[in-house]
C-alpha atoms as a PDB file:
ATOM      1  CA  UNK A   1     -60.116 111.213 -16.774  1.00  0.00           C
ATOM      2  CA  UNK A   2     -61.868 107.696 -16.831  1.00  0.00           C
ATOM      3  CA  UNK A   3     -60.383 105.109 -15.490  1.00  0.00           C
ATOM      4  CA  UNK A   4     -58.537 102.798 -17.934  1.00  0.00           C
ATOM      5  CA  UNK A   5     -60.813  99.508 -18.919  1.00  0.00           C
ATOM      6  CA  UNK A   6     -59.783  95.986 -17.840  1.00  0.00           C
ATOM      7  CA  UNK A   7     -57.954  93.661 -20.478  1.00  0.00           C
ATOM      8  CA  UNK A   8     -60.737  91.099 -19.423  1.00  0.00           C
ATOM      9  CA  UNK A   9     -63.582  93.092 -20.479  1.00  0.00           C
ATOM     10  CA  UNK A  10     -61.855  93.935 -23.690  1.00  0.00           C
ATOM     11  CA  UNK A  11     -61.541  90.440 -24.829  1.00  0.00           C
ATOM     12  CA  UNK A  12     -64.257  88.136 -26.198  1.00  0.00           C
ATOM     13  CA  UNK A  13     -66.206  85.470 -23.958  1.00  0.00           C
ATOM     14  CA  UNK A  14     -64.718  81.995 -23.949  1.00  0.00           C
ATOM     15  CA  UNK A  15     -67.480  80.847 -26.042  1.00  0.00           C
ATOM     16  CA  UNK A  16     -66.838  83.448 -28.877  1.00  0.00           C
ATOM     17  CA  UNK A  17     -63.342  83.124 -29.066  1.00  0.00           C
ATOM     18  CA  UNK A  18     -63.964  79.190 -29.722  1.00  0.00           C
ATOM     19  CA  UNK A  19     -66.321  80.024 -32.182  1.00  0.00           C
ATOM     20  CA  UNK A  20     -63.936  82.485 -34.405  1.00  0.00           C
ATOM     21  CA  UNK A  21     -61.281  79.692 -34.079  1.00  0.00           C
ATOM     22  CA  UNK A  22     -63.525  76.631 -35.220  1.00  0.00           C
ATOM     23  CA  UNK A  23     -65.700  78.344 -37.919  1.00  0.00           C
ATOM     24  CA  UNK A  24     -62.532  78.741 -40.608  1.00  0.00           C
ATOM     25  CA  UNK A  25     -62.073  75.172 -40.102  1.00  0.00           C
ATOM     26  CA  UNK A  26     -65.723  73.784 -40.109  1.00  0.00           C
ATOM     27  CA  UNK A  27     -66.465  76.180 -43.758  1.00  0.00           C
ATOM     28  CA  UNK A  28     -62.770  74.224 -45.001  1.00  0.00           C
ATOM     29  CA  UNK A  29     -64.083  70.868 -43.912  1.00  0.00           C
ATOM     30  CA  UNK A  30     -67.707  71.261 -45.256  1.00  0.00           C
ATOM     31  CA  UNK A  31     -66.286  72.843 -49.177  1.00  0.00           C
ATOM     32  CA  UNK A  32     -63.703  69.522 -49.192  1.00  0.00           C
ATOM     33  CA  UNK A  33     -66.284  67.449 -48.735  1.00  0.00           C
ATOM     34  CA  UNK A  34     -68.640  68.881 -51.093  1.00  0.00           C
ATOM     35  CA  UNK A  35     -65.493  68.576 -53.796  1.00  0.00           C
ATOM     36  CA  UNK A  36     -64.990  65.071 -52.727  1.00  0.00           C
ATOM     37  CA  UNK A  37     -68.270  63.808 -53.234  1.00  0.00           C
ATOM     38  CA  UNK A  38     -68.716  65.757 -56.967  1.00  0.00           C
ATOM     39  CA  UNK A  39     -65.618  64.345 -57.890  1.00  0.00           C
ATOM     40  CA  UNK A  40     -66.794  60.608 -56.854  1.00  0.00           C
ATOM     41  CA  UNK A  41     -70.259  60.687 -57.424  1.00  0.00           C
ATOM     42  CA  UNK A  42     -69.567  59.551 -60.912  1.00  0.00           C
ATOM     43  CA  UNK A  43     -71.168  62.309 -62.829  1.00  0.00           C
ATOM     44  CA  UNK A  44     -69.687  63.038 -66.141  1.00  0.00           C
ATOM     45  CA  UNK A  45     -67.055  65.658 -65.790  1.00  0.00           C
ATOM     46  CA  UNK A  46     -68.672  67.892 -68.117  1.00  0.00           C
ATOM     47  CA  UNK A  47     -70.612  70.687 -66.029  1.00  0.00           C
ATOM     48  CA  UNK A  48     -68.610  73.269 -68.295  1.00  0.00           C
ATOM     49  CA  UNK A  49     -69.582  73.899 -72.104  1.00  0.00           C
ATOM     50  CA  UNK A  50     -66.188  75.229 -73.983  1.00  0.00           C
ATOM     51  CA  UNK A  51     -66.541  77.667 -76.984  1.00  0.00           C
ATOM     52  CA  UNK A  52     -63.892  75.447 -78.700  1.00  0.00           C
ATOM     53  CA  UNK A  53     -66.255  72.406 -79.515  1.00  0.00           C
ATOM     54  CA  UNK A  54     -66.945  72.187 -83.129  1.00  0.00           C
ATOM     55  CA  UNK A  55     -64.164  74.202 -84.243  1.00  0.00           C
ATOM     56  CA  UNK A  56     -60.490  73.803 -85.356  1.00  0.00           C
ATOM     57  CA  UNK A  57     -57.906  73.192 -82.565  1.00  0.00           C
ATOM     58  CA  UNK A  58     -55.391  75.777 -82.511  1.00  0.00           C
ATOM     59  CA  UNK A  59     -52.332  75.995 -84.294  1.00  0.00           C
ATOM     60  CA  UNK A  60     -49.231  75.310 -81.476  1.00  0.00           C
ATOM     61  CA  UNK A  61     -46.041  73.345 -81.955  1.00  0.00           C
ATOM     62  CA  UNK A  62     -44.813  72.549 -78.688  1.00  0.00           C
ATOM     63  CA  UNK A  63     -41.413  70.181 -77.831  1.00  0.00           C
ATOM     64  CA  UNK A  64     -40.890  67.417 -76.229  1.00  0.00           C
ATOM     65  CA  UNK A  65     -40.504  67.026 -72.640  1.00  0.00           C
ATOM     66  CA  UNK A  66     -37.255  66.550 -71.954  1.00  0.00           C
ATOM     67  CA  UNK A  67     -35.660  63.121 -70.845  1.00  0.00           C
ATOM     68  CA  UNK A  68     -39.180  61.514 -71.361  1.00  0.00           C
ATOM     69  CA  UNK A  69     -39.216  58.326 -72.608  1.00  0.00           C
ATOM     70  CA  UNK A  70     -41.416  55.053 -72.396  1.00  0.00           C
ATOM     71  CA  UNK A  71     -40.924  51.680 -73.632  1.00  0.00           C
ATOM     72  CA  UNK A  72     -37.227  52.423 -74.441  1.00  0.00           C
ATOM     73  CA  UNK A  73     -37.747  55.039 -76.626  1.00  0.00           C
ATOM     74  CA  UNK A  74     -38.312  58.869 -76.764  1.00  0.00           C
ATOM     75  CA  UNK A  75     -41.729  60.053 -76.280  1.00  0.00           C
ATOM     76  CA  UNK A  76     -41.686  62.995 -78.680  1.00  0.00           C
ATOM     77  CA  UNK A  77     -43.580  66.737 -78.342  1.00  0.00           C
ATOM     78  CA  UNK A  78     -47.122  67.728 -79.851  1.00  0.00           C
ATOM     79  CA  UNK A  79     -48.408  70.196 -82.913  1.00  0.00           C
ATOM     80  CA  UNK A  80     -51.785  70.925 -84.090  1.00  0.00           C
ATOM     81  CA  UNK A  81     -51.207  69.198 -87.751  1.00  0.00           C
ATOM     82  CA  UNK A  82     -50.429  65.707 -84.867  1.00  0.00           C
ATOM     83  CA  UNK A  83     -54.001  65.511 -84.180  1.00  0.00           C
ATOM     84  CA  UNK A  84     -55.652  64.511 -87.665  1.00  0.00           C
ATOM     85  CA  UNK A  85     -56.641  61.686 -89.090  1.00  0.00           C
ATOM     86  CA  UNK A  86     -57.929  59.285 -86.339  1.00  0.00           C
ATOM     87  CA  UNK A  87     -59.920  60.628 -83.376  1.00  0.00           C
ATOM     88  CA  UNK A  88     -57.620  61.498 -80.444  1.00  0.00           C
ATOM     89  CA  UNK A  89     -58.067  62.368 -76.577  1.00  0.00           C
ATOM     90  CA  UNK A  90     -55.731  65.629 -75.326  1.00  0.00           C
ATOM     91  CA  UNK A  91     -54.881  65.540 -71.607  1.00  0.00           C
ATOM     92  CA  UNK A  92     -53.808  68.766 -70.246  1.00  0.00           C
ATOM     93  CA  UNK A  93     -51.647  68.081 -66.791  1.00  0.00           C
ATOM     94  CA  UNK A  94     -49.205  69.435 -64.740  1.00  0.00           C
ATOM     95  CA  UNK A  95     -47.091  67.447 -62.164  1.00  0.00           C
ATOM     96  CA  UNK A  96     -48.302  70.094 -59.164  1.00  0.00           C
ATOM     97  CA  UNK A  97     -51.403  69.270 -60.100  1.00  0.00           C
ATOM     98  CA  UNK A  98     -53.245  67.576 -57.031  1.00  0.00           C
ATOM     99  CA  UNK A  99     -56.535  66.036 -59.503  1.00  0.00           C
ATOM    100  CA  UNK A 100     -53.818  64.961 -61.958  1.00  0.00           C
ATOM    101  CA  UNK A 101     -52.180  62.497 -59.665  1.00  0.00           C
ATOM    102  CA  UNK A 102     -55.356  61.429 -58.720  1.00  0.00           C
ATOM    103  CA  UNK A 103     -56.440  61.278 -62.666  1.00  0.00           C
ATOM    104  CA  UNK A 104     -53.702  59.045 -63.749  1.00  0.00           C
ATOM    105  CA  UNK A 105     -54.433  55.989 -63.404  1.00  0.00           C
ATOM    106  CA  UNK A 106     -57.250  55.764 -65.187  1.00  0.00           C
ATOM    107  CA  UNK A 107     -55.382  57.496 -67.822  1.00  0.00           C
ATOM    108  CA  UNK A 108     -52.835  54.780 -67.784  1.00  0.00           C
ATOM    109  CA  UNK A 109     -56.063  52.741 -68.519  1.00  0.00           C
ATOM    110  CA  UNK A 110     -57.478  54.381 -71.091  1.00  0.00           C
ATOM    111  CA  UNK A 111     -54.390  54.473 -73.010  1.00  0.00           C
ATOM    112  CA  UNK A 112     -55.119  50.917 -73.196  1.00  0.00           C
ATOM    113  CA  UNK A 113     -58.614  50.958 -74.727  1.00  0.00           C
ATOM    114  CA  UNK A 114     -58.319  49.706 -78.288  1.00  0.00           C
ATOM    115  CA  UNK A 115     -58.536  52.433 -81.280  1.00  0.00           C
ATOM    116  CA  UNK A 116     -57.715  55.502 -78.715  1.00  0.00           C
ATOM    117  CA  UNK A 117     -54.955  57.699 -79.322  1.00  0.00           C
ATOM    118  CA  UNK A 118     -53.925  59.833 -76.233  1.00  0.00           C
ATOM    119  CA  UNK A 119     -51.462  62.582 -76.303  1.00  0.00           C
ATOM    120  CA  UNK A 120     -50.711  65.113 -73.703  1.00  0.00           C
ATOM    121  CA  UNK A 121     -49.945  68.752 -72.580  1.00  0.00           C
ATOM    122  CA  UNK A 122     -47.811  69.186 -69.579  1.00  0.00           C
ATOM    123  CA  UNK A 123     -48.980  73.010 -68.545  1.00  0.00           C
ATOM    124  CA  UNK A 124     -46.541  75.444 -66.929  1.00  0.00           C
ATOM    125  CA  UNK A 125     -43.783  72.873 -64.975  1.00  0.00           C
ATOM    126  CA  UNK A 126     -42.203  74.923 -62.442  1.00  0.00           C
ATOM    127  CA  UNK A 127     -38.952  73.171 -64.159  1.00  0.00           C
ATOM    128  CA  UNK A 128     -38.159  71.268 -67.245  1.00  0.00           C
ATOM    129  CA  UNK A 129     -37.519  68.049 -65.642  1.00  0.00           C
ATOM    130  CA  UNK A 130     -40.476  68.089 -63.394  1.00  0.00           C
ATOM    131  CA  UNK A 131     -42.985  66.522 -66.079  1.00  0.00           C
ATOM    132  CA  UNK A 132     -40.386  64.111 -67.134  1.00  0.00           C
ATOM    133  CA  UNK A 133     -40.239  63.071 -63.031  1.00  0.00           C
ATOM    134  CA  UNK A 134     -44.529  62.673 -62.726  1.00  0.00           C
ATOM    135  CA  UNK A 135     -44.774  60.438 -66.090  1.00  0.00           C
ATOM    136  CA  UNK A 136     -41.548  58.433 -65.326  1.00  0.00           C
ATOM    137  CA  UNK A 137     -42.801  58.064 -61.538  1.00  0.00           C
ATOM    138  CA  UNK A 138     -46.629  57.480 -62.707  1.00  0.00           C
ATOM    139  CA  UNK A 139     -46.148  56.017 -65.826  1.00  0.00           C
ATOM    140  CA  UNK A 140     -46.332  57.306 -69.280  1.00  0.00           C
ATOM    141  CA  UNK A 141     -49.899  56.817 -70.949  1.00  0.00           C
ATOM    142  CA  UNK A 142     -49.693  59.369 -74.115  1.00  0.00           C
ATOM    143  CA  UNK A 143     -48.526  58.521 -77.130  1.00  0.00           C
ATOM    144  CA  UNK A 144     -46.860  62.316 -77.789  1.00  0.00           C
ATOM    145  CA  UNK A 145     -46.522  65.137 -74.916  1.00  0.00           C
ATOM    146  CA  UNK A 146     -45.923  68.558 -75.764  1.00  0.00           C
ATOM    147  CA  UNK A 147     -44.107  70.626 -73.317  1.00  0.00           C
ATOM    148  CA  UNK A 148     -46.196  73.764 -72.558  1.00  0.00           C
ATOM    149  CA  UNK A 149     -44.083  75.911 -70.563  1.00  0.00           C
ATOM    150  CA  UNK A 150     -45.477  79.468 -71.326  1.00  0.00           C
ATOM    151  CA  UNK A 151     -48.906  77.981 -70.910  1.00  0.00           C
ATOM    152  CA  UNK A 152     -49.852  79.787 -74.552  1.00  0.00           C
ATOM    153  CA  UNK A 153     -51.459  76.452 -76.124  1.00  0.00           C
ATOM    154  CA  UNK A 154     -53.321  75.701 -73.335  1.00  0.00           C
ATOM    155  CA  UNK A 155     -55.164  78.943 -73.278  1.00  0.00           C
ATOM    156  CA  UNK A 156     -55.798  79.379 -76.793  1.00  0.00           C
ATOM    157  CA  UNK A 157     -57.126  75.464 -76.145  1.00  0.00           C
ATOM    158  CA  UNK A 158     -59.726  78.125 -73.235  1.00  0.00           C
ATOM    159  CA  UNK A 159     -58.377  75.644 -70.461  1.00  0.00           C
ATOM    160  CA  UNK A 160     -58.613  77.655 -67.306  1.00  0.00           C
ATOM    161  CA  UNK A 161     -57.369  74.757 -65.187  1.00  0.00           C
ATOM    162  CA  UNK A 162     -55.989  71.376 -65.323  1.00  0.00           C
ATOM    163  CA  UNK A 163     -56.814  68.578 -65.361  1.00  0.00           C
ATOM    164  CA  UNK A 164     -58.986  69.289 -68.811  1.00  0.00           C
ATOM    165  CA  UNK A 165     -59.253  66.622 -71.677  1.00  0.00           C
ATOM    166  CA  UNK A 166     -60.670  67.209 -75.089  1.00  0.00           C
ATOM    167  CA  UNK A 167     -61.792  64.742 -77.750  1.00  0.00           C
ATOM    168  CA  UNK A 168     -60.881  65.431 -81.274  1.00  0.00           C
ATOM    169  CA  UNK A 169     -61.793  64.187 -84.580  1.00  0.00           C
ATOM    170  CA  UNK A 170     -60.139  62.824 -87.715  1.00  0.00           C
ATOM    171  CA  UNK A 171     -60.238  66.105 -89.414  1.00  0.00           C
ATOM    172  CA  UNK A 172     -58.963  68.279 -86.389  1.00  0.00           C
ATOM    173  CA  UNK A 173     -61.889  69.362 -84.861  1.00  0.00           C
ATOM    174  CA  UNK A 174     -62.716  69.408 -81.193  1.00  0.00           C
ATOM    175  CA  UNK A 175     -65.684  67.496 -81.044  1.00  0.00           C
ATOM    176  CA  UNK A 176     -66.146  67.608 -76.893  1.00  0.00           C
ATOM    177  CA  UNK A 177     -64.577  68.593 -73.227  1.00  0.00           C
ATOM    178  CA  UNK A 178     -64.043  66.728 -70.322  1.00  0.00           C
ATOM    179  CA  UNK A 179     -63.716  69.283 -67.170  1.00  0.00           C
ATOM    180  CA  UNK A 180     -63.101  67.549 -64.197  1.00  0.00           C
ATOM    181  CA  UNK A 181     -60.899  64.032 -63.352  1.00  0.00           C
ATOM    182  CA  UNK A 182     -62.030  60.805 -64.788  1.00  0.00           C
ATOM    183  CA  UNK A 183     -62.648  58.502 -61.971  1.00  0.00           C
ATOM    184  CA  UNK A 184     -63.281  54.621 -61.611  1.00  0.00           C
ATOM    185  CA  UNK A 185     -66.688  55.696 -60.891  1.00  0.00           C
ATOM    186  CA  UNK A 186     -67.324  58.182 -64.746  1.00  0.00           C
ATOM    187  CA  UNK A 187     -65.158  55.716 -66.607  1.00  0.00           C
ATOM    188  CA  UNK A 188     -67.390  53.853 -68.731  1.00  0.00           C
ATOM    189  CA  UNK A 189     -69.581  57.303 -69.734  1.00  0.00           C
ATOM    190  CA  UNK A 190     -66.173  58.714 -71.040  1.00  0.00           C
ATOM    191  CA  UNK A 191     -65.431  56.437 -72.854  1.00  0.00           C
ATOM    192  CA  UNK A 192     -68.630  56.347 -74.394  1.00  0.00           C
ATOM    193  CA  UNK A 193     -68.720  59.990 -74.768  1.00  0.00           C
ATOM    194  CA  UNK A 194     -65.034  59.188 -77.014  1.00  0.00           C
ATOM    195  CA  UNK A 195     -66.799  56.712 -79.022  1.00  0.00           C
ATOM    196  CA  UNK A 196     -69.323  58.354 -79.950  1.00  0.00           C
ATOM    197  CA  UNK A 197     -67.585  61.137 -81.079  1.00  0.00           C
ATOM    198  CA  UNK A 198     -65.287  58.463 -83.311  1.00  0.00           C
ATOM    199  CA  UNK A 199     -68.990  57.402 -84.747  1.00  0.00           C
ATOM    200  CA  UNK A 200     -70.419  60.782 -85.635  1.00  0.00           C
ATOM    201  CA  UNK A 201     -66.628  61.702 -87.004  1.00  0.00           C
ATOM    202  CA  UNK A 202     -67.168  58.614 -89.128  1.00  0.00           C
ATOM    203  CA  UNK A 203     -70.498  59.444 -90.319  1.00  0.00           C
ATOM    204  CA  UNK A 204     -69.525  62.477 -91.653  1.00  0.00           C
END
């Protein structure tokens, strides 16, 4: 019968063990700050092509999210036949969103670019009231917000994750797709990206 081994020589050097313990957290450290410096680098946040440009959006009538109001008055919910007749910029968010907190502000400002409509989708809330909470605590950019609480519009939309903003034209028609959060940095080429759109929507 051999002799039974030593716990010492069953366990792993010093050295290894302080490997196995720092490599998890040197691979977490080195993927955040590859994200961090995509999403502030300033390119346009439009790595992705979506199927959807160039045709119809699809049909959805979602409510409003409840309680939300701005400016005194009810902010009211979102349908397909909303977004004709002047070019308009869909958000998709969700208040457990991490990139949509980040996102809003320049939301908030683009809301104020003249001859911009921007309307929203809040995707999936864990609650009704949670939406209602973000905007009211954020700030309430969007003209109308549908309440997407099934998540249904948003993936006949083919968003796969939020934040995701599409431009649309006059006659209903997706014209392009932002993936990715706008930043201070990819501002001014969004915004030309929804211009431009409003020109060749006007040219046709």
């Amino acid at each position: 019968m051999s002799a039974p081994l030593d716990d010492a020589a069953e366990r792993p050097p010093p050295v290894r063990r302080s490997l196995l313990l720092i490599l998890p957290v040197l691979a977490f450290a080195a993927l955040a700050t590859v994200m961090f410096l995509r999403l502030r680098s300033g390119v346009d946040p439009a790595a992705l092509p979506s199927a959807m440009i160039g045709k119809p959006v699809p049909r959805f009538d979602l409510p409003a999210v409840p309680g939300l109001s701005a400016a005194g008055a009810p902010v009211p919910g979102l349908s397909s036949a909303d977004l004709k007749g002047e070019i308009t910029v869909l958000n998709v968010f969700a208040s457990w969103c991490a990139p949509c907190q980040v996102e809003h502000p320049m939301l908030m400002r683009l809301a104020k670019e003249p001859g911009i409509r921007l309307v929203g989708i809040d995707y999936k809330e864990p609650n009704p009231e949670a939406g209602q909470r973000f905007l009211a605590r954020h700030g309430v950019p969007f003209s109308a917000v549908g309440a997407d609480a099934s998540g249904r519009a948003a993936i006949d939309f083919g968003v796969y994750g939020v934040p995701e903003t599409f431009i649309i034209g006059p006659d209903g028609v997706i014209r392009d797709k932002l993936v990715g959060i706008l930043t201070p940095e990819n501002f001014a080429s969004v915004l030309a990206r929804i211009r431009s759109a409003g020109k060749v929507a006007a040219a046709q």
